[in-house]
N, C-alpha and C. Protein backbone atom coordinates (compact mmCIF):
# COMPACT_ATOMS: atom_id res chain seq x y z
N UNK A 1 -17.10 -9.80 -11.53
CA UNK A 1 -17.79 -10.19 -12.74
C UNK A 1 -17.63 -9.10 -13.79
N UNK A 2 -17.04 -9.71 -15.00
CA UNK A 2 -16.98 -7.91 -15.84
C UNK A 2 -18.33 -7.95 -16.15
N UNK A 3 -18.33 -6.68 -16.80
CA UNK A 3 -19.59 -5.81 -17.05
C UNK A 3 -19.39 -5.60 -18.65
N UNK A 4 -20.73 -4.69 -19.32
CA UNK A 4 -20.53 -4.85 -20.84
C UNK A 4 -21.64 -3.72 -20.47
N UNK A 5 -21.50 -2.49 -21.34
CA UNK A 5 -22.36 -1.28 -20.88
C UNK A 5 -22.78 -0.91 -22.43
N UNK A 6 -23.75 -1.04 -22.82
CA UNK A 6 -25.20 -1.47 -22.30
C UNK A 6 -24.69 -3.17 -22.70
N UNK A 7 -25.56 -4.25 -22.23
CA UNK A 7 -25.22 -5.68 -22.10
C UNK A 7 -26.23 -5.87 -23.23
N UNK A 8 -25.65 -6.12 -24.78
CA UNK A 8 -26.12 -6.51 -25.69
C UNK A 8 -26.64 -7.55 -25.71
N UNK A 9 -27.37 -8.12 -26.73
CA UNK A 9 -28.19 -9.58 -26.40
C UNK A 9 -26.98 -10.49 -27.09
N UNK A 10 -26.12 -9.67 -28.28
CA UNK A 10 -24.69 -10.54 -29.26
C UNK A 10 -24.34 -9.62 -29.64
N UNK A 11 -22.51 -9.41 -29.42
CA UNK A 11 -21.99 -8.79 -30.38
C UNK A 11 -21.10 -9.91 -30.93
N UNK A 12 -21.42 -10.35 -32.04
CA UNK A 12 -20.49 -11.18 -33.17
C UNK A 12 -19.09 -10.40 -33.77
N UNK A 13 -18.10 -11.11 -33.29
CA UNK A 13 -17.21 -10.61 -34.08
C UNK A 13 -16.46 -9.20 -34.04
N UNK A 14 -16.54 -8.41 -32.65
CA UNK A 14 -16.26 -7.14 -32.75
C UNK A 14 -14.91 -7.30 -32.65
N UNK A 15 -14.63 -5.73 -33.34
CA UNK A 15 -13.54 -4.75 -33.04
C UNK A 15 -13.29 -4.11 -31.27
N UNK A 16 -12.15 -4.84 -31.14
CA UNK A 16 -11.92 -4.56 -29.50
C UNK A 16 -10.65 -3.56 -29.29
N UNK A 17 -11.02 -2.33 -29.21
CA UNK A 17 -9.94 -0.92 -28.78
C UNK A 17 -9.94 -1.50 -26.81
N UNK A 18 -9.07 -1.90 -26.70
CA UNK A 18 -8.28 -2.06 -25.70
C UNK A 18 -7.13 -0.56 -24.76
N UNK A 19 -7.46 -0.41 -23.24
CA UNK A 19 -6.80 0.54 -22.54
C UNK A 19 -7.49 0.86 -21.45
N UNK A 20 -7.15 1.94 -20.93
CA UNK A 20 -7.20 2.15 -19.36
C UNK A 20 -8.66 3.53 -19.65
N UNK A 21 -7.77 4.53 -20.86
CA UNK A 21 -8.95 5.20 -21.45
C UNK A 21 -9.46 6.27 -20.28
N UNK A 22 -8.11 6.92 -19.47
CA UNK A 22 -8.76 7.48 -18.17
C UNK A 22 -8.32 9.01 -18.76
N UNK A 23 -9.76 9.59 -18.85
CA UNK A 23 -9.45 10.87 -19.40
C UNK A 23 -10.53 10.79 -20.90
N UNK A 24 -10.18 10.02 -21.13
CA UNK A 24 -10.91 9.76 -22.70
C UNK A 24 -10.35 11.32 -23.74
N UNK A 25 -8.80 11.32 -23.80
CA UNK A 25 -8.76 12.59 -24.20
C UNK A 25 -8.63 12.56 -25.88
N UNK A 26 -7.71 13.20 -26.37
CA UNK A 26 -7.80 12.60 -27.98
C UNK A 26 -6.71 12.19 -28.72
N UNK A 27 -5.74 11.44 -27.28
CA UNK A 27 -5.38 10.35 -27.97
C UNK A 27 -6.02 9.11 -28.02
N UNK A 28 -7.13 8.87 -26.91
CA UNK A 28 -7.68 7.60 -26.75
C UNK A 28 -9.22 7.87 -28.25
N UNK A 29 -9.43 9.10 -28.70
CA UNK A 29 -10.42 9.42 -29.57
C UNK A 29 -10.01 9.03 -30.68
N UNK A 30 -8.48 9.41 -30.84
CA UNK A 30 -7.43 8.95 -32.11
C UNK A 30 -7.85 7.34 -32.44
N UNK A 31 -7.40 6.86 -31.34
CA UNK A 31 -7.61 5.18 -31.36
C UNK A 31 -8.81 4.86 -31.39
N UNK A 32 -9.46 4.98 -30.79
CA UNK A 32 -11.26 4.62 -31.06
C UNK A 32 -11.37 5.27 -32.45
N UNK A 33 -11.22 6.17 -33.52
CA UNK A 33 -11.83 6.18 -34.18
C UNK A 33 -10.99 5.38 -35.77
N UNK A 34 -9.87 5.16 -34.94
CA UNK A 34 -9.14 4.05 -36.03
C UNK A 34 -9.88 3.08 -36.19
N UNK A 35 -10.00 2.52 -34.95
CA UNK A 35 -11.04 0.76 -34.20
C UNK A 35 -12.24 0.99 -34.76
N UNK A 36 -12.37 2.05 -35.39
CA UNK A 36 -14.10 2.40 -35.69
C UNK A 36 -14.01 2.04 -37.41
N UNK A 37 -12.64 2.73 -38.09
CA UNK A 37 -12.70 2.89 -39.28
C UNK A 37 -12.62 0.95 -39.92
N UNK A 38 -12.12 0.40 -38.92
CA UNK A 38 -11.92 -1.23 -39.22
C UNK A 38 -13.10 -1.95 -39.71
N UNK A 39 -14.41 -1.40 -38.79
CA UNK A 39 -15.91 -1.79 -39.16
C UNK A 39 -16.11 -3.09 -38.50
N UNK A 40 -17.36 -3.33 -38.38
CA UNK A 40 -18.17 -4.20 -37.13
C UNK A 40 -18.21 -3.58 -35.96
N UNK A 41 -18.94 -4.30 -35.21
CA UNK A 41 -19.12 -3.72 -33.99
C UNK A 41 -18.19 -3.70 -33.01
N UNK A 42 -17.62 -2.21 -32.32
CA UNK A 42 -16.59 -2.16 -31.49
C UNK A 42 -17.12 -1.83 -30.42
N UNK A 43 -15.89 -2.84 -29.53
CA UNK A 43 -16.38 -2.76 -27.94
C UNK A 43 -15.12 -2.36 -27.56
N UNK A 44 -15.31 -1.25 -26.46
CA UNK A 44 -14.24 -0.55 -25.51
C UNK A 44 -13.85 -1.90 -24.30
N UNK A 45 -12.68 -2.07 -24.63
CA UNK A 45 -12.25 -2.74 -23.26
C UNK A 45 -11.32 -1.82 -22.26
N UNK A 46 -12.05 -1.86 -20.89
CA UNK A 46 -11.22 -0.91 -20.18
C UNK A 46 -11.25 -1.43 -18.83
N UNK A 47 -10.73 -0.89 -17.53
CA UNK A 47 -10.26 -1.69 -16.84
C UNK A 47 -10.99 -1.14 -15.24
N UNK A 48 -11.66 -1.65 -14.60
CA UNK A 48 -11.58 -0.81 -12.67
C UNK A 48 -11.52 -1.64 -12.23
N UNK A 49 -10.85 -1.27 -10.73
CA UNK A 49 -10.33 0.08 -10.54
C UNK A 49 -8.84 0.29 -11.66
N UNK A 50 -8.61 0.99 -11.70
CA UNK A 50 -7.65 1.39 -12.70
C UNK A 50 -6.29 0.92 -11.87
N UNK A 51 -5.47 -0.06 -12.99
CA UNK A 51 -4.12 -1.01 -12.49
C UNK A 51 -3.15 -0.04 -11.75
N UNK A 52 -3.29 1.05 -11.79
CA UNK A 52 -2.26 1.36 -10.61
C UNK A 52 -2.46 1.65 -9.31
N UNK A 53 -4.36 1.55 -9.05
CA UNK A 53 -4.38 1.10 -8.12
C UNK A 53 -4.10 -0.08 -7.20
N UNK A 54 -4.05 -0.82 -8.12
CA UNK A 54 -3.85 -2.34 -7.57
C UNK A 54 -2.53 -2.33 -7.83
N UNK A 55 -1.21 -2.34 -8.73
CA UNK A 55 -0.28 -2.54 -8.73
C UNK A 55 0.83 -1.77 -7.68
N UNK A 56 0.65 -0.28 -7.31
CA UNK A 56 1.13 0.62 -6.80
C UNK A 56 0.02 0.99 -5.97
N UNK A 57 -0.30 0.05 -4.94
CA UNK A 57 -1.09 0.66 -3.81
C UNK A 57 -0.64 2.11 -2.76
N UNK A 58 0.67 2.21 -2.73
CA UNK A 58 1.01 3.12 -2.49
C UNK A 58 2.00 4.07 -2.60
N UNK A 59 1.31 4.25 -3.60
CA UNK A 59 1.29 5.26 -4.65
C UNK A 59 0.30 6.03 -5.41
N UNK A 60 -0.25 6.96 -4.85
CA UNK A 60 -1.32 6.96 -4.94
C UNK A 60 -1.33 8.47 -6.27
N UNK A 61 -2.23 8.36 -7.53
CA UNK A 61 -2.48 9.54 -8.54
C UNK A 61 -3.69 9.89 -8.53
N UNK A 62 -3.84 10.65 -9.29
CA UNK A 62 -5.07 11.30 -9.38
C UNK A 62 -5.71 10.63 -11.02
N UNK A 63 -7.00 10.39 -10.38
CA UNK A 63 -7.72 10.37 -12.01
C UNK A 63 -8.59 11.45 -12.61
N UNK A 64 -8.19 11.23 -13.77
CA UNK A 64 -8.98 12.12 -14.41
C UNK A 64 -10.50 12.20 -14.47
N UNK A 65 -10.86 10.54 -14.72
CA UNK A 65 -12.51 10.68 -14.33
C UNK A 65 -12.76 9.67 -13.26
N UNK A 66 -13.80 9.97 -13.27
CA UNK A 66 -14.05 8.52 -12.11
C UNK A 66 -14.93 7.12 -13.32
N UNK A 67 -14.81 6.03 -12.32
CA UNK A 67 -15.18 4.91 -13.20
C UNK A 67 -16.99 5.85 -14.46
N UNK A 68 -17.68 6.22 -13.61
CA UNK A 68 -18.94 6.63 -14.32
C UNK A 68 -18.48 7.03 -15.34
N UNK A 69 -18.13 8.20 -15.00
CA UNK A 69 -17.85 9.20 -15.87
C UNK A 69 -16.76 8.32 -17.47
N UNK A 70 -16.37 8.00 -17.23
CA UNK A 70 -15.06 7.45 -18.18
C UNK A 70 -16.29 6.39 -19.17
N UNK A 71 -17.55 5.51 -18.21
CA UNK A 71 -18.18 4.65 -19.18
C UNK A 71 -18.77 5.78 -20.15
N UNK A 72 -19.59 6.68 -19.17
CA UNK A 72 -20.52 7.38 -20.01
C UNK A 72 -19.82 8.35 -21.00
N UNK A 73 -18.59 8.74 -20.82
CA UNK A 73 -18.00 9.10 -22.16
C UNK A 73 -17.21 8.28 -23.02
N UNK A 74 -17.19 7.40 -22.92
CA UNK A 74 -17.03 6.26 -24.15
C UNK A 74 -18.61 5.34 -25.07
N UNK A 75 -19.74 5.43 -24.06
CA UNK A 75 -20.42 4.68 -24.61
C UNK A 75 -20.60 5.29 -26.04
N UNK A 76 -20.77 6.71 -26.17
CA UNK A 76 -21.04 7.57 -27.31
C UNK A 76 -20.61 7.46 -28.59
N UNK A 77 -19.14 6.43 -28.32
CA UNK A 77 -18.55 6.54 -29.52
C UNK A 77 -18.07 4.97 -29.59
N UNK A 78 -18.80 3.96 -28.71
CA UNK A 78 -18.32 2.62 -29.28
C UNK A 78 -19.98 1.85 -28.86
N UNK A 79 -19.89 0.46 -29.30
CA UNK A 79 -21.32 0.14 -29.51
C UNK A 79 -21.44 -0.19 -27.78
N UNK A 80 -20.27 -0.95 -27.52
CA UNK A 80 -19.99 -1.24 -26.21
C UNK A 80 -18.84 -0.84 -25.19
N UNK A 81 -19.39 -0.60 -24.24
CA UNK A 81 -18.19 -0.46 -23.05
C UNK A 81 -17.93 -1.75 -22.00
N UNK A 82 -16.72 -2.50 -22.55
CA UNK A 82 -16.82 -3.97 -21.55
C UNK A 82 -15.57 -3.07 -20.41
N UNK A 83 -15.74 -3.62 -18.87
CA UNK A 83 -15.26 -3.43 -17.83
C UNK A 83 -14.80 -4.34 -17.41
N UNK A 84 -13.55 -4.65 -17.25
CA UNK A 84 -13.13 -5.85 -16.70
C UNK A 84 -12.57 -5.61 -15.51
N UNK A 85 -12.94 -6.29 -14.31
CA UNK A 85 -12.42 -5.98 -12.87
C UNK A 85 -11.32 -5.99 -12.76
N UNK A 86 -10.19 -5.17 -12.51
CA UNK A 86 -9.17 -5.34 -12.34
C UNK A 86 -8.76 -5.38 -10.72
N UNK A 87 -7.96 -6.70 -10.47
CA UNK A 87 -7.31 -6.88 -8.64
C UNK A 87 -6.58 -7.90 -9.10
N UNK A 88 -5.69 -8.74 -8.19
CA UNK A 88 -4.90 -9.21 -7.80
C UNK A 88 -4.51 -10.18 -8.80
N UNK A 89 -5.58 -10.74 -9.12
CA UNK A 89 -5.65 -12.60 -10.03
C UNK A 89 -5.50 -11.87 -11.31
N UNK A 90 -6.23 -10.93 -11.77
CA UNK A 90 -6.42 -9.91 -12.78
C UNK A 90 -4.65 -9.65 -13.73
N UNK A 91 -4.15 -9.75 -12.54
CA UNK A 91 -3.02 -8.90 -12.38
C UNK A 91 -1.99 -9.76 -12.79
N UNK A 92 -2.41 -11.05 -11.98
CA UNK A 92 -1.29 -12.16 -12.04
C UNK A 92 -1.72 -13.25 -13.59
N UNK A 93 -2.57 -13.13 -14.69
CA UNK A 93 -2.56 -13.36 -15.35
C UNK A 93 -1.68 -12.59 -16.59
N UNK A 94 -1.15 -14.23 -17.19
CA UNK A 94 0.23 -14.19 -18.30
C UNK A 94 -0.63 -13.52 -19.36
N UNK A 95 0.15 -12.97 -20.33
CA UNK A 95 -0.38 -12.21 -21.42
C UNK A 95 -1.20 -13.16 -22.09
N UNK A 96 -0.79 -14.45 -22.14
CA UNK A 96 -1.14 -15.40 -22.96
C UNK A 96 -2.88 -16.21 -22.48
N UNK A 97 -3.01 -15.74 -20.80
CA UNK A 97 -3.97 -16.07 -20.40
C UNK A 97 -5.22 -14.57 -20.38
N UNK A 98 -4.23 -13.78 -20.50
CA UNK A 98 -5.01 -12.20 -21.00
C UNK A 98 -5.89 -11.98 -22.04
N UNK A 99 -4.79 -13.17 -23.49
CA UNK A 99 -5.76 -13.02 -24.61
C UNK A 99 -6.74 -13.93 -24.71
N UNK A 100 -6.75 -15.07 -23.97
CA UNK A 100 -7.29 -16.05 -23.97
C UNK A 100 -9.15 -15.49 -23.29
N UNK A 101 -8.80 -15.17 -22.13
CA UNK A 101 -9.68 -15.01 -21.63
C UNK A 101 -10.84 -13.84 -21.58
N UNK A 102 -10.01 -12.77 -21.86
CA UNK A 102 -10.81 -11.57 -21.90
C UNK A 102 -10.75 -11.37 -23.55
N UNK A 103 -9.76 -11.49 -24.52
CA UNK A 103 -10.20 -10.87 -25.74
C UNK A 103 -10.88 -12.44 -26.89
N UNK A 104 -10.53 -13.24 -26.32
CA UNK A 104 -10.93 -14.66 -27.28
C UNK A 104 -12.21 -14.90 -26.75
N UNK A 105 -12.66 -15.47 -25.30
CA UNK A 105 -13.25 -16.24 -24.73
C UNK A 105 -14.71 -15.21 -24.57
N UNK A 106 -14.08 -14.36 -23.57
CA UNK A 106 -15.30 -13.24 -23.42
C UNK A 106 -15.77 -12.35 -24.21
N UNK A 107 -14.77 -11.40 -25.04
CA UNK A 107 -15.17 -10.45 -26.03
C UNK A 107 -15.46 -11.36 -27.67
N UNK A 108 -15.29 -12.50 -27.88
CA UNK A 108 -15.06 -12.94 -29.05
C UNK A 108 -14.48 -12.19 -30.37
N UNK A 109 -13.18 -11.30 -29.98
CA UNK A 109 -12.80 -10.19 -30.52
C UNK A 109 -12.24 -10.99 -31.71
N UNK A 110 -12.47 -10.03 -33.50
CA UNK A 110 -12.38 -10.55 -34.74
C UNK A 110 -10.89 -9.63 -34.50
N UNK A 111 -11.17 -8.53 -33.94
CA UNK A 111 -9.77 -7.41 -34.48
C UNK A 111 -9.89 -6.81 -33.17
N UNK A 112 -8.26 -6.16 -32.61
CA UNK A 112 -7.87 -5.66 -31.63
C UNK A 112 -7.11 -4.77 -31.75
N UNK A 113 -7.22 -3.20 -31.03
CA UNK A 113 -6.82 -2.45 -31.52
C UNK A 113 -6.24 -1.88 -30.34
N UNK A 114 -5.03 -0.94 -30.16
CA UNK A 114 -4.48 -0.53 -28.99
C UNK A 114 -3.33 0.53 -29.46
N UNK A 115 -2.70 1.03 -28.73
CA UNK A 115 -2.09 2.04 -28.54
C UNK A 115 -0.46 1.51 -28.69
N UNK A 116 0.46 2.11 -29.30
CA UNK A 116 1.73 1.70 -29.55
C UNK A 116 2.70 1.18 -28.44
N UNK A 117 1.72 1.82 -27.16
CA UNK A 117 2.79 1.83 -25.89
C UNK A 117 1.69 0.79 -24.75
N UNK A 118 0.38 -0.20 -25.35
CA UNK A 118 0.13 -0.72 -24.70
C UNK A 118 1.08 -2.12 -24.14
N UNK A 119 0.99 -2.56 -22.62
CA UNK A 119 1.33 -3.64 -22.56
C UNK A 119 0.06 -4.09 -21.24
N UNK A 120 0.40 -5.21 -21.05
CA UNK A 120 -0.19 -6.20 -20.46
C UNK A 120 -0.24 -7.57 -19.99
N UNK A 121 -1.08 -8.16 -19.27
CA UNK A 121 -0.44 -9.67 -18.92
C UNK A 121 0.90 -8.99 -17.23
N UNK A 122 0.95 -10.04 -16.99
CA UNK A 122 1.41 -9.72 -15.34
C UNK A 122 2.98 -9.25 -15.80
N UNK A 123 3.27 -8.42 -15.05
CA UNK A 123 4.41 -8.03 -15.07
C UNK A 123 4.49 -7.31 -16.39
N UNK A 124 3.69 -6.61 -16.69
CA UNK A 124 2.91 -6.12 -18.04
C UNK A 124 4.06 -6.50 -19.52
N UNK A 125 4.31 -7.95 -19.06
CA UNK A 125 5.07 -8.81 -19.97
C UNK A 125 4.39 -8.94 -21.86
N UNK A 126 3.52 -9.11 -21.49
CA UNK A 126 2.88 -8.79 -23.05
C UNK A 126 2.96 -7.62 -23.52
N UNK A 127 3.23 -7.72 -25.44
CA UNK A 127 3.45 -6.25 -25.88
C UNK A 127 2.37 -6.48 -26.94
N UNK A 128 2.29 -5.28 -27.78
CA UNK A 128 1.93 -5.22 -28.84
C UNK A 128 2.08 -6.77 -29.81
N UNK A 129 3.35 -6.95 -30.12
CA UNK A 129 3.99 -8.15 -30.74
C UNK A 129 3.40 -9.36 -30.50
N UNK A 130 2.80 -9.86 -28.92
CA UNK A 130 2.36 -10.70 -28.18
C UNK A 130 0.96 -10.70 -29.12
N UNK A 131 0.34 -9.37 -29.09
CA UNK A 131 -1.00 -9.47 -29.93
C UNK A 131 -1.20 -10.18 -31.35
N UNK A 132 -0.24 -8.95 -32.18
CA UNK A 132 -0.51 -9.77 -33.09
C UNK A 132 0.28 -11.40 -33.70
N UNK A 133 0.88 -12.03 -32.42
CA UNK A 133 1.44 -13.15 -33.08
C UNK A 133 -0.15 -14.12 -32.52
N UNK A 134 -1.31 -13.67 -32.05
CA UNK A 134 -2.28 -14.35 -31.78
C UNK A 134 -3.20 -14.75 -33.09
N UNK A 135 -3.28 -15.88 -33.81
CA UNK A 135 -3.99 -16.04 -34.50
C UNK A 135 -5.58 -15.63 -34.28
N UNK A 136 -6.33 -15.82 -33.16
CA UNK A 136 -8.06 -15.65 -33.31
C UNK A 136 -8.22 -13.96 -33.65
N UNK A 137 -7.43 -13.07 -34.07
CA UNK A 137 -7.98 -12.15 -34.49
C UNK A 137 -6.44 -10.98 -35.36
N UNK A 138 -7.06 -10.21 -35.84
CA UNK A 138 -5.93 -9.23 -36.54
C UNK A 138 -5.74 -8.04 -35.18
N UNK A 139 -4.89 -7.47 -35.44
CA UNK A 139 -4.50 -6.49 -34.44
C UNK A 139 -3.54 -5.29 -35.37
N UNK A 140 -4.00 -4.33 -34.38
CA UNK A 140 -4.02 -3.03 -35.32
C UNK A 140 -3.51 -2.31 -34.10
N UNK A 141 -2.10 -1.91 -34.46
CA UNK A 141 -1.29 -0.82 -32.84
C UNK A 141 -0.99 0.37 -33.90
N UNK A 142 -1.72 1.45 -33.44
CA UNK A 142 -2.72 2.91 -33.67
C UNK A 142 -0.84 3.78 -32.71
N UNK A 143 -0.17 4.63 -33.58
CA UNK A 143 0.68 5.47 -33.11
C UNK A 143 0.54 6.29 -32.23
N UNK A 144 0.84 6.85 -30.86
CA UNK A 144 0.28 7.66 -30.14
C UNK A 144 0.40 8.88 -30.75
N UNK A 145 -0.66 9.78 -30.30
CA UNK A 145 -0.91 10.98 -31.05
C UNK A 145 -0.28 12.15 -30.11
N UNK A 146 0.30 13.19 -30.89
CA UNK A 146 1.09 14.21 -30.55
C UNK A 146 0.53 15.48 -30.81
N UNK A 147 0.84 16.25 -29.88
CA UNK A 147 -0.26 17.77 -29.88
C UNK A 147 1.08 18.58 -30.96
N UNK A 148 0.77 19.58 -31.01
CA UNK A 148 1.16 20.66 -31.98
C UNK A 148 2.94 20.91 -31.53
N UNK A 149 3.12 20.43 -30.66
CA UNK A 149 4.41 20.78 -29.78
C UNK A 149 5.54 19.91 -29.81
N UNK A 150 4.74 18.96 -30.72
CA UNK A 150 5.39 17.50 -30.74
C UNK A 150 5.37 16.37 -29.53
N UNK A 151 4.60 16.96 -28.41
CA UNK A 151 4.60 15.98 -26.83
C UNK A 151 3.09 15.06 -26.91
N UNK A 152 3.71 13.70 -26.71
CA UNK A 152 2.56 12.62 -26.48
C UNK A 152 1.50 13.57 -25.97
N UNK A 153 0.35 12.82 -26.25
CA UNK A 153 -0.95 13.42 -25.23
C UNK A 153 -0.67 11.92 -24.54
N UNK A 154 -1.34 12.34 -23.02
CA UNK A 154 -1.34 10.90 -22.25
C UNK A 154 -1.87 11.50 -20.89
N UNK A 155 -2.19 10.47 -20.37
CA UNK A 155 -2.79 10.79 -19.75
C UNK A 155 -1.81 11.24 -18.33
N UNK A 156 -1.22 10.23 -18.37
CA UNK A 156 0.07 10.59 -17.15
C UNK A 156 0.51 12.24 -17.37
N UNK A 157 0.64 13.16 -18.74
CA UNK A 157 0.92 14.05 -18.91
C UNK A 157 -0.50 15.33 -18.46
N UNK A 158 -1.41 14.44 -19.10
CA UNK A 158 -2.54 15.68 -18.14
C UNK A 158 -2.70 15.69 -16.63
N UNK A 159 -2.46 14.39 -16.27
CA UNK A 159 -2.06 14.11 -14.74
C UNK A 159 -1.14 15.42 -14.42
N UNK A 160 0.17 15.50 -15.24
CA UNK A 160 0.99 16.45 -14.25
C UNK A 160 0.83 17.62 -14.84
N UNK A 161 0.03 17.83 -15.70
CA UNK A 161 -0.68 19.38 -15.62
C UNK A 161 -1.83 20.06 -14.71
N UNK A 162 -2.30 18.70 -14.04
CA UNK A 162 -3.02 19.05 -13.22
C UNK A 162 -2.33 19.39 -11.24
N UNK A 163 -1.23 18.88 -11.76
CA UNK A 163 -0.61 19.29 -10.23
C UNK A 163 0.09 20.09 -10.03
């Protein structure tokens, strides 16, 4: 059952920053505060257990936070934190049943916001492009942000600073 942290009584019309968001470092701050500058109420969509658990069962990484930790540092800076279960069926849904269901149906998202290098939908067949050719809302793909060195921040990259 997804979750919605804290479970508002209505959010009409929000701004939906879409991702995995593991780390919450400042490229995912970059993007949330784009999704912020759009206006209305924004809800974090993010995902557990996190898809590479389920996609690459063995294969196993390290996370940066654990599920808690990752809500309670996002609630701070969006109105909502929605959780959508991610496993198997999760997994095997088409991009087209991705937007349908989680950003149309459940989030009633006006605007969607994500990261240049998001994809999604099974076989993470949906891109950016997939978004915005969706009429029920505008979509806004936020450039990934680069430290002083010129190297993505990401999370896969603090991953292998940590090993």
């Amino acid at each position: 059952m997804p979750l919605i942290y804290p479970a508002p009584a209505s959010l009409k019309n929000p701004t939906v920053a879409v991702g995995n968001f593991d780390g919450v470092h400042a490229g995912h701050r970059a993007l949330l505060q784009a999704a912020r500058a759009l206006g209305g109420p924004l809800v974090v969509l993010t995902f557990e257990p996190h898809p590479r658990a389920i996609l690459n069962p063995g294969k196993p990484f390290e996370r940066l936070m654990t599920p808690d930790e990752k809500v309670a540092a996002l609630q701070p800076l969006a109105d909502a934190v929605a959780v959508l279960p991610f496993d198997r069926d999760v997994a095997g849904w088409t991009p087209e049943e991705f937007v349908n269901r989680a950003l149309v149906e459940w989030l009633g998202a006006a605007q969607v916001v994500v990261g240049e290098n998001f994809r999604f939908g099974h076989k993470a067949a949906g891109t950016t492009a997939t978004l915005a050719a969706c009429p029920a809302f505008a979509t806004t793909v936020v450039p990934l942000l680069a430290d002083a060195g010129g190297m993505v921040i990401s999370s896969s990259r603090l991953r292998a600073k940590n090993d």
